[in-house]
PDB file of N, CA and C in Angstrom:
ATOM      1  N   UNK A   1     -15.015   4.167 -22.675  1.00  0.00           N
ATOM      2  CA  UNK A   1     -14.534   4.802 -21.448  1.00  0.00           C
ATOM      3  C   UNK A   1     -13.663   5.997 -21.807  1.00  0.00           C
ATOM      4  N   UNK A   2     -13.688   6.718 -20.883  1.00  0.00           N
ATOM      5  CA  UNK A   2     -13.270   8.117 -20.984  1.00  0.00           C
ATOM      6  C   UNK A   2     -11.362   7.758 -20.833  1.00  0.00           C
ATOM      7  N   UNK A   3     -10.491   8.478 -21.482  1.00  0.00           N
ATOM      8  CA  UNK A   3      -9.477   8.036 -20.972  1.00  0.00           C
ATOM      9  C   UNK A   3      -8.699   8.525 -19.970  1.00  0.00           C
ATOM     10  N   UNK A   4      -9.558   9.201 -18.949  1.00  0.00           N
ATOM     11  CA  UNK A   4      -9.268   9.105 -17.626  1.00  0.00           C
ATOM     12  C   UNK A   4      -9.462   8.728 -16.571  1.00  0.00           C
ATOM     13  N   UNK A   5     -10.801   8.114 -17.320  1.00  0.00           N
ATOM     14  CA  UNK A   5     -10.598   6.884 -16.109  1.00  0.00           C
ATOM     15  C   UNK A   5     -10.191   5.486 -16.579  1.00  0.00           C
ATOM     16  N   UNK A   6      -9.929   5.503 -17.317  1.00  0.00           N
ATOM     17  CA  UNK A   6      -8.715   4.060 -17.348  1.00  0.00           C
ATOM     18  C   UNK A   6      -7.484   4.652 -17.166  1.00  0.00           C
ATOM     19  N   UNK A   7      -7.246   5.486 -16.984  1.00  0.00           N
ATOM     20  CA  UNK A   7      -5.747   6.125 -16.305  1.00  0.00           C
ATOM     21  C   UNK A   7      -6.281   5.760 -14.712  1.00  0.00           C
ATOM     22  N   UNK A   8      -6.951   6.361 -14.320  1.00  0.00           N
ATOM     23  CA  UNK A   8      -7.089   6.178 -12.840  1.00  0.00           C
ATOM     24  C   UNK A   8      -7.748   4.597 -12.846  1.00  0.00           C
ATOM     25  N   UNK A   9      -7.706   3.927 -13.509  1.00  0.00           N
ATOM     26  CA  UNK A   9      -8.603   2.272 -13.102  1.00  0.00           C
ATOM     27  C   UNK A   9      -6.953   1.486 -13.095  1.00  0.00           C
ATOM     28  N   UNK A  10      -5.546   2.262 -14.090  1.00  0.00           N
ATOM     29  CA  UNK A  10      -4.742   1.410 -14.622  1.00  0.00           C
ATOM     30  C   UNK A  10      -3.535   2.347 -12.659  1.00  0.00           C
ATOM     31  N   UNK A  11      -4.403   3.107 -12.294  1.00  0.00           N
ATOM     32  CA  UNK A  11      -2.956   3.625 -11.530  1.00  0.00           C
ATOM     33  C   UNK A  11      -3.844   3.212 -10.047  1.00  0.00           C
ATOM     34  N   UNK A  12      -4.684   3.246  -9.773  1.00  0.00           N
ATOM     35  CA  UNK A  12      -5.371   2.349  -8.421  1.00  0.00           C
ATOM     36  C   UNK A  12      -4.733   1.407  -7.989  1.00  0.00           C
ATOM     37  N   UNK A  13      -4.293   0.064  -8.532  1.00  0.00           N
ATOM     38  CA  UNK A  13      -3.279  -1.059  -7.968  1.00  0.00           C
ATOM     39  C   UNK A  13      -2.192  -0.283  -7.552  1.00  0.00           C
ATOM     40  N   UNK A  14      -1.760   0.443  -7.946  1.00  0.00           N
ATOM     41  CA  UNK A  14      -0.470   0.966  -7.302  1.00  0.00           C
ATOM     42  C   UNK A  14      -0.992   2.423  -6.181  1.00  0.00           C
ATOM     43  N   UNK A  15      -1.781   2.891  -5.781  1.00  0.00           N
ATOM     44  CA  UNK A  15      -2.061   3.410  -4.792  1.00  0.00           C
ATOM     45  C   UNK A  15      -1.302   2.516  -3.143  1.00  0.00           C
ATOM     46  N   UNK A  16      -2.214   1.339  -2.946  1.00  0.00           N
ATOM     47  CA  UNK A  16      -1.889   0.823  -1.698  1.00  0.00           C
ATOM     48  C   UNK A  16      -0.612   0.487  -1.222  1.00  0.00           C
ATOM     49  N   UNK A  17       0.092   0.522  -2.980  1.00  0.00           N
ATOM     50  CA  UNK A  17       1.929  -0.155  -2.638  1.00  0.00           C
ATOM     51  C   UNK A  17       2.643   1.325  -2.293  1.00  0.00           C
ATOM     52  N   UNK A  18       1.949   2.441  -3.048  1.00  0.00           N
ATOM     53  CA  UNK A  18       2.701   3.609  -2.538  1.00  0.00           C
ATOM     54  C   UNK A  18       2.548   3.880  -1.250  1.00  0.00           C
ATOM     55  N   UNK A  19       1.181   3.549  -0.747  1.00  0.00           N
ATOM     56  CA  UNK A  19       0.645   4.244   0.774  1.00  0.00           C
ATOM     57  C   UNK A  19       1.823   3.474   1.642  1.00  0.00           C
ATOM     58  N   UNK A  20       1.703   1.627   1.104  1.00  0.00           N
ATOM     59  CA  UNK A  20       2.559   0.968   2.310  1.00  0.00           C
ATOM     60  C   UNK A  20       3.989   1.321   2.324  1.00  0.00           C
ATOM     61  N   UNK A  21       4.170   1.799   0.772  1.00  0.00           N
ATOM     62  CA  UNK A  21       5.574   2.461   0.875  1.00  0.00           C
ATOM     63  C   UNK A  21       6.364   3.289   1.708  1.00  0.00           C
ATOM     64  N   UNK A  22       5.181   3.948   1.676  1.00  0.00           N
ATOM     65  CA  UNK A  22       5.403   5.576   2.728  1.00  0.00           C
ATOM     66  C   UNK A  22       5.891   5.449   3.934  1.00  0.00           C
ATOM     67  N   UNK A  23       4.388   4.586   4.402  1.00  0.00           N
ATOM     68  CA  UNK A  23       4.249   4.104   5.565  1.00  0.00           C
ATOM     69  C   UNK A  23       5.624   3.514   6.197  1.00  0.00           C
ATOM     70  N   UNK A  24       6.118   2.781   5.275  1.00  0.00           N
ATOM     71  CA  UNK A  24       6.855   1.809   5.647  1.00  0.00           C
ATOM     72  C   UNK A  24       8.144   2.761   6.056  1.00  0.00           C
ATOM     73  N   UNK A  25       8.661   3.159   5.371  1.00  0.00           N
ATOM     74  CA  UNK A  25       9.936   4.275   5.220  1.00  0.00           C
ATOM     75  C   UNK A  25       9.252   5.255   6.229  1.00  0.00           C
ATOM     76  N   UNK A  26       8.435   5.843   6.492  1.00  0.00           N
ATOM     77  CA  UNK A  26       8.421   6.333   7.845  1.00  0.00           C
ATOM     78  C   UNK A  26       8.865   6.225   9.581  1.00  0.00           C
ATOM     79  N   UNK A  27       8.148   4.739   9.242  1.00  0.00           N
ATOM     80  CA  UNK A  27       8.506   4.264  10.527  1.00  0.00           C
ATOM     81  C   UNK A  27       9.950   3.802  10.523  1.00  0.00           C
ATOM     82  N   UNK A  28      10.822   3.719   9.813  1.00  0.00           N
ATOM     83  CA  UNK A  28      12.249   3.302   9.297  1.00  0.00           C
ATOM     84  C   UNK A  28      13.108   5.007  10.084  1.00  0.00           C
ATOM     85  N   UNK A  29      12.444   5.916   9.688  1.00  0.00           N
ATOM     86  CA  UNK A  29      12.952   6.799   9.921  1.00  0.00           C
ATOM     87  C   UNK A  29      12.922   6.978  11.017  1.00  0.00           C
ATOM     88  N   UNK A  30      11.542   7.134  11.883  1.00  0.00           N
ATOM     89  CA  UNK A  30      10.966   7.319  13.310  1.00  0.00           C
ATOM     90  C   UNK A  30      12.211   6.310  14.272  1.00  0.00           C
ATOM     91  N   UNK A  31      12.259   5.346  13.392  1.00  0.00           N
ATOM     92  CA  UNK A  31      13.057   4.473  14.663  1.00  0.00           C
ATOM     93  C   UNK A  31      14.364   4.472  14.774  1.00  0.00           C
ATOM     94  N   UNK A  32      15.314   5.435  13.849  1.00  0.00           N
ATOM     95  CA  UNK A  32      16.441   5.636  13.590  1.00  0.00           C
ATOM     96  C   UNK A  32      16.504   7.071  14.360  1.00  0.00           C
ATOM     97  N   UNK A  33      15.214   7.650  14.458  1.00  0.00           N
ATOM     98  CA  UNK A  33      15.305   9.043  15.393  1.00  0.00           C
ATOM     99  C   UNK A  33      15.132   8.488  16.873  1.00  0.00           C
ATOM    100  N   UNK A  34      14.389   7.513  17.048  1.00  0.00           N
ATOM    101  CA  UNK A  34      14.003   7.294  18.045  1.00  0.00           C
ATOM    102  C   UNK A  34      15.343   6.738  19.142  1.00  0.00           C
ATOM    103  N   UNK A  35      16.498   6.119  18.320  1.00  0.00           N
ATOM    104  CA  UNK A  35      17.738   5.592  19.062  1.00  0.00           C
ATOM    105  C   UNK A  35      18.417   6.842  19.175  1.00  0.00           C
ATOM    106  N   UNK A  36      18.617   7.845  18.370  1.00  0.00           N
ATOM    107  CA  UNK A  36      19.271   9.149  19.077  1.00  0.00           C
ATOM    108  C   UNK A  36      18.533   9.567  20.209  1.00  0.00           C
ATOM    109  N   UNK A  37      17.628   9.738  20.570  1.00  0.00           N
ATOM    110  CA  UNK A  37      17.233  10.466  21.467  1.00  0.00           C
ATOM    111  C   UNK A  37      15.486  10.616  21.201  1.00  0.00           C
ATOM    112  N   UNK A  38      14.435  10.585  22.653  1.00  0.00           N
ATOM    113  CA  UNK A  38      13.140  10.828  22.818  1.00  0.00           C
ATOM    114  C   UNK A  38      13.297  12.359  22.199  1.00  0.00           C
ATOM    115  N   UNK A  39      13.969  13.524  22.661  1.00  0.00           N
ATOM    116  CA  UNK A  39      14.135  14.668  21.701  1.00  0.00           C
ATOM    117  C   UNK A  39      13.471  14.625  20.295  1.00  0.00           C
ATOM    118  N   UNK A  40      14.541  13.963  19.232  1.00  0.00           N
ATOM    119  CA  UNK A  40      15.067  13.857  18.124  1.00  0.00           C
ATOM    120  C   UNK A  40      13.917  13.363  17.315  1.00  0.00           C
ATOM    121  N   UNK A  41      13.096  12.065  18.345  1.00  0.00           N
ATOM    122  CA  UNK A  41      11.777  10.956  17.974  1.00  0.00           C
ATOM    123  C   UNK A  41      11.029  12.149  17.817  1.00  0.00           C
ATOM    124  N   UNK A  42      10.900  12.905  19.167  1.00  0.00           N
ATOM    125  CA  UNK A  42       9.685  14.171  19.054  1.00  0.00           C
ATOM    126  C   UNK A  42       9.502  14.716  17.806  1.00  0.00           C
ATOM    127  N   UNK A  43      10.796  15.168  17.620  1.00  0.00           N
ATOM    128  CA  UNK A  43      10.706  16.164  16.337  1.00  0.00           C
ATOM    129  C   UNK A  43      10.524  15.368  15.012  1.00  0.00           C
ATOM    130  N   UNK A  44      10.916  14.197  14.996  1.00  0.00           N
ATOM    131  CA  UNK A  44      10.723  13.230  13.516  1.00  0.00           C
ATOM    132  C   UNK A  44       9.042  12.932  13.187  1.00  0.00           C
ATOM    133  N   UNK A  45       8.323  12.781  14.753  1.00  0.00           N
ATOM    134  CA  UNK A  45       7.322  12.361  14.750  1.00  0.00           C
ATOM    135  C   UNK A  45       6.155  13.461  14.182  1.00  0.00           C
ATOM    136  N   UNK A  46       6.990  15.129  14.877  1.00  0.00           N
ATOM    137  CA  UNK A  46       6.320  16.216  14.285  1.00  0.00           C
ATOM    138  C   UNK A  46       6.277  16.199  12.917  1.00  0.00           C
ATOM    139  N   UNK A  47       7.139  15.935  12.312  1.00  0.00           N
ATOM    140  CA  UNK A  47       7.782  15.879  10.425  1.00  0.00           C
ATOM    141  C   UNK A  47       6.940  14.835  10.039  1.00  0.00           C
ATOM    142  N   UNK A  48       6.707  13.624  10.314  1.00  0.00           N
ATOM    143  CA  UNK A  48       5.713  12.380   9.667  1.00  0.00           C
ATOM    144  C   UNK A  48       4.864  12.993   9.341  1.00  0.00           C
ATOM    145  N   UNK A  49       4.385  13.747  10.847  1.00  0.00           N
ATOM    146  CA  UNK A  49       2.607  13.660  11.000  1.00  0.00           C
ATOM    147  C   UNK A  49       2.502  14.294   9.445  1.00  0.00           C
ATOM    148  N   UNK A  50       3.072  15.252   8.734  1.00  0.00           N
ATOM    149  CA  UNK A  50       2.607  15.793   7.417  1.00  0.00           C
ATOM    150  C   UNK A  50       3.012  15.055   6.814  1.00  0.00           C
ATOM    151  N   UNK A  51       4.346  14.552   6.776  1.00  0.00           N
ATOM    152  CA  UNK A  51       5.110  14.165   5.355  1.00  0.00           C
ATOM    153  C   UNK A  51       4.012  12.633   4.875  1.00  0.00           C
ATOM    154  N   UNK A  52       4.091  11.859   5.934  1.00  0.00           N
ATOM    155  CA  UNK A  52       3.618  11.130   5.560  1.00  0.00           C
ATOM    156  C   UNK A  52       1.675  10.831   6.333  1.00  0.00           C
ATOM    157  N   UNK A  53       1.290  11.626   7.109  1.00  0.00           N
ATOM    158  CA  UNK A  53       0.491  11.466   7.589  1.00  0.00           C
ATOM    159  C   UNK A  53      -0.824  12.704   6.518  1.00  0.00           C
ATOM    160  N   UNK A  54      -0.166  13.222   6.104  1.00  0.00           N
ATOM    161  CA  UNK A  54      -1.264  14.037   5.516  1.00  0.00           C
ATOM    162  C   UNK A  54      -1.734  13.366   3.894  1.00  0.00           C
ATOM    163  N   UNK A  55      -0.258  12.884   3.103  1.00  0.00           N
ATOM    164  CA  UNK A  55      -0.917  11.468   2.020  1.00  0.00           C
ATOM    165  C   UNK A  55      -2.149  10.742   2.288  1.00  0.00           C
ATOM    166  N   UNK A  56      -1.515  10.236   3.876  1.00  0.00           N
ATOM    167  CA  UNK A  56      -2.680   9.218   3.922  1.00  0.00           C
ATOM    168  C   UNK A  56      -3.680   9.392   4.043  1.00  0.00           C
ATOM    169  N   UNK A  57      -4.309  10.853   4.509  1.00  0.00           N
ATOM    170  CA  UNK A  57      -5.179  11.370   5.103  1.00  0.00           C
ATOM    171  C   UNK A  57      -6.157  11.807   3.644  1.00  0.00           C
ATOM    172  N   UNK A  58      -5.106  12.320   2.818  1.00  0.00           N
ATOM    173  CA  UNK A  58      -5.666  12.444   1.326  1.00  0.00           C
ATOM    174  C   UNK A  58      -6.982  11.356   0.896  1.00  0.00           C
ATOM    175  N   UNK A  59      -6.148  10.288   0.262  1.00  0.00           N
ATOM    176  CA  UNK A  59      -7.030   9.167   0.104  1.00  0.00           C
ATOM    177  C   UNK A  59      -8.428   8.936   0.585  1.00  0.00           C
ATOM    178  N   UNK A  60      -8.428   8.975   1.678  1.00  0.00           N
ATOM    179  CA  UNK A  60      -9.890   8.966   2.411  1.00  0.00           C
ATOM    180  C   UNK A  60     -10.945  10.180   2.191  1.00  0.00           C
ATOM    181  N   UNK A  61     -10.381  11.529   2.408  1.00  0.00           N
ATOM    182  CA  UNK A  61     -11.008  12.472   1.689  1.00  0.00           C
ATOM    183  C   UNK A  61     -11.337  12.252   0.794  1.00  0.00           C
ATOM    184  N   UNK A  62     -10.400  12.166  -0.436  1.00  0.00           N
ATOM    185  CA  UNK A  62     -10.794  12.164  -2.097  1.00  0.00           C
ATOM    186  C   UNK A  62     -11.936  10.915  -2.208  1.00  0.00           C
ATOM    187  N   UNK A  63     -12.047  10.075  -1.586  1.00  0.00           N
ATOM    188  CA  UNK A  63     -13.126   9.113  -1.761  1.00  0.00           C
ATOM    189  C   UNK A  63     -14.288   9.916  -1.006  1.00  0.00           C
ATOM    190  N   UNK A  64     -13.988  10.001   0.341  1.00  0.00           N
ATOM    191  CA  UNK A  64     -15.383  10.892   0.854  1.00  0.00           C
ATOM    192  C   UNK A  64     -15.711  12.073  -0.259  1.00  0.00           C
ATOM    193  N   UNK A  65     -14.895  12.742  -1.028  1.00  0.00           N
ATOM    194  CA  UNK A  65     -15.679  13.608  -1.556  1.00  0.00           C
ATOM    195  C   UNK A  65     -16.057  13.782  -2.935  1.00  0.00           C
ATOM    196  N   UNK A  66     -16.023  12.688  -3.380  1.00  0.00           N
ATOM    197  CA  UNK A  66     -16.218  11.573  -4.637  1.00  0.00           C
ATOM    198  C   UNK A  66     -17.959  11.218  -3.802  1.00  0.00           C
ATOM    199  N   UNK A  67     -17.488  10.243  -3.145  1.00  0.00           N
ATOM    200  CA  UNK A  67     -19.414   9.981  -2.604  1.00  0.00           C
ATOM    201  C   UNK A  67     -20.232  10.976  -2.823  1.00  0.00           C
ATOM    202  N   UNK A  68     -19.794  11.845  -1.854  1.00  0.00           N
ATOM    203  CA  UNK A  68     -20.647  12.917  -2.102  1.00  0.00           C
ATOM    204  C   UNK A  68     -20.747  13.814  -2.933  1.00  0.00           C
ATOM    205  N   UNK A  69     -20.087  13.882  -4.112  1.00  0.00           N
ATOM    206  CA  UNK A  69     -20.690  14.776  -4.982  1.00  0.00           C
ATOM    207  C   UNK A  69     -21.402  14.147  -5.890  1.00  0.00           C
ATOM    208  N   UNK A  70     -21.704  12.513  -5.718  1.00  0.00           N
ATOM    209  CA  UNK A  70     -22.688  11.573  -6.672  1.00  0.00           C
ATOM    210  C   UNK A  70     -22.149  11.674  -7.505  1.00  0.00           C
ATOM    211  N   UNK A  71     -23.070  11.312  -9.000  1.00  0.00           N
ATOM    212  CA  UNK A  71     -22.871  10.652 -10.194  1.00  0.00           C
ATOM    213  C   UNK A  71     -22.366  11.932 -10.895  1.00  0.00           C
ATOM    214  N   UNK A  72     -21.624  12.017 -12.166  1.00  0.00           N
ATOM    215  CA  UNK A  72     -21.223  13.167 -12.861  1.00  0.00           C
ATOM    216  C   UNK A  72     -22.364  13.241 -13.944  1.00  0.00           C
ATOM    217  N   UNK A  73     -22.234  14.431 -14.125  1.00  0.00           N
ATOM    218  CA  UNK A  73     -23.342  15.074 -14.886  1.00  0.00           C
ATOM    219  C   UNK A  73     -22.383  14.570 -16.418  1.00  0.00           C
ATOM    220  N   UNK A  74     -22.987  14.128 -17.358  1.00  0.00           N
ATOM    221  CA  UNK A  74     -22.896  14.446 -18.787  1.00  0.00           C
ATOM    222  C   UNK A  74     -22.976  15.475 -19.660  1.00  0.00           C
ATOM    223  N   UNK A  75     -24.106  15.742 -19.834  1.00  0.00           N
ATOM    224  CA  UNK A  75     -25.001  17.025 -20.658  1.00  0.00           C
ATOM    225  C   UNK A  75     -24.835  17.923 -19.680  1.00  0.00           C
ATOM    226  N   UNK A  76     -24.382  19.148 -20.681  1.00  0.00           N
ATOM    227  CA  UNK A  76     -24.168  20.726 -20.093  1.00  0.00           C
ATOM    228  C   UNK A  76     -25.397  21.035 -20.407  1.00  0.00           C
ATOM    229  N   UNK A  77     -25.800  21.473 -18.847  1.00  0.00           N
ATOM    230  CA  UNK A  77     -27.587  22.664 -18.985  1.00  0.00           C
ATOM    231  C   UNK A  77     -26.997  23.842 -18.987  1.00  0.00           C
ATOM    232  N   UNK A  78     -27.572  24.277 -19.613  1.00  0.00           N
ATOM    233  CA  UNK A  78     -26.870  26.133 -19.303  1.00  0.00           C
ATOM    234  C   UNK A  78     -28.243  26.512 -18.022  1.00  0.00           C
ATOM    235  N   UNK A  79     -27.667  28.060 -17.640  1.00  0.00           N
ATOM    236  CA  UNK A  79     -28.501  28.666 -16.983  1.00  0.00           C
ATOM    237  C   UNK A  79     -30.163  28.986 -17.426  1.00  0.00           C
ATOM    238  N   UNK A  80     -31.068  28.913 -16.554  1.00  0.00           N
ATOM    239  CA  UNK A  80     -32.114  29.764 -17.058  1.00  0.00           C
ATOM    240  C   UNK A  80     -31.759  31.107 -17.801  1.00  0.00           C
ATOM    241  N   UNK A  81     -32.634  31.390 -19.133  1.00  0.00           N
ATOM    242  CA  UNK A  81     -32.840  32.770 -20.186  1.00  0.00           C
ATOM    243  C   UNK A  81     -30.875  32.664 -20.657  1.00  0.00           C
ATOM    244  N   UNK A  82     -29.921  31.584 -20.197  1.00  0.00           N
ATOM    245  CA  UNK A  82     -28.910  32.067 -21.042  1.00  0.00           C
ATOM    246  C   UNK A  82     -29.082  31.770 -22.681  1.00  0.00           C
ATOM    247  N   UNK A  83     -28.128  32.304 -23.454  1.00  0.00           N
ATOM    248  CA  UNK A  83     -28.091  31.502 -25.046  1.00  0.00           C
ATOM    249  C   UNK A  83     -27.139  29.983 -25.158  1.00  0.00           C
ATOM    250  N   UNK A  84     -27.791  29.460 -25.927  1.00  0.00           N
ATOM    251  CA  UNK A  84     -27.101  28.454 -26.361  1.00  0.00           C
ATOM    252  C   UNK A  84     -26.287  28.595 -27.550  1.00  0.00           C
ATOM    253  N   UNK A  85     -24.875  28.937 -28.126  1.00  0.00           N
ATOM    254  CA  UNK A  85     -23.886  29.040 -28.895  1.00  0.00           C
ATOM    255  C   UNK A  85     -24.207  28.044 -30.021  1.00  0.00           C
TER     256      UNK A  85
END
């Protein structure tokens, strides 16, 4: 195995504890805005949506675009009529 992907096979278990991490401390925050004032919630809720809403949003991409780019190529083809070094 390549040793990057046993970097990414050894850092995967800890993906879901970071996501719930996030997650978690978000809503910690949201609800500490939310007792000052519907105002205050507004604006915390504006700040999640990236801070922690665009992480999560990551994940799902990077797998959708993993599917779709299929299997990785091995062997370098060069172009048609290029040289081979």
């Amino acid at each position: 195995m390549r040793p990057r992907r046993i970097l990414h096979a050894a850092l995967l278990p800890l993906l879901p504890v970071a996501l719930f991490a996030l997650g978690w401390l978000g809503l910690v925050a949201f609800r500490q805005a939310l007792q000052a004032g519907w105002r205050d919630a507004l604006l915390m809720a504006w700040t999640l949506a990236f801070v922690v809403g665009l992480p999560l949003a990551l994940v799902p991409l990077a797998v959708a675009g993993r599917t779709r780019r299929g299997p990785e190529r091995t062997r370098i083809i060069p172009s048609a009529g290029g040289k081979i070094p």
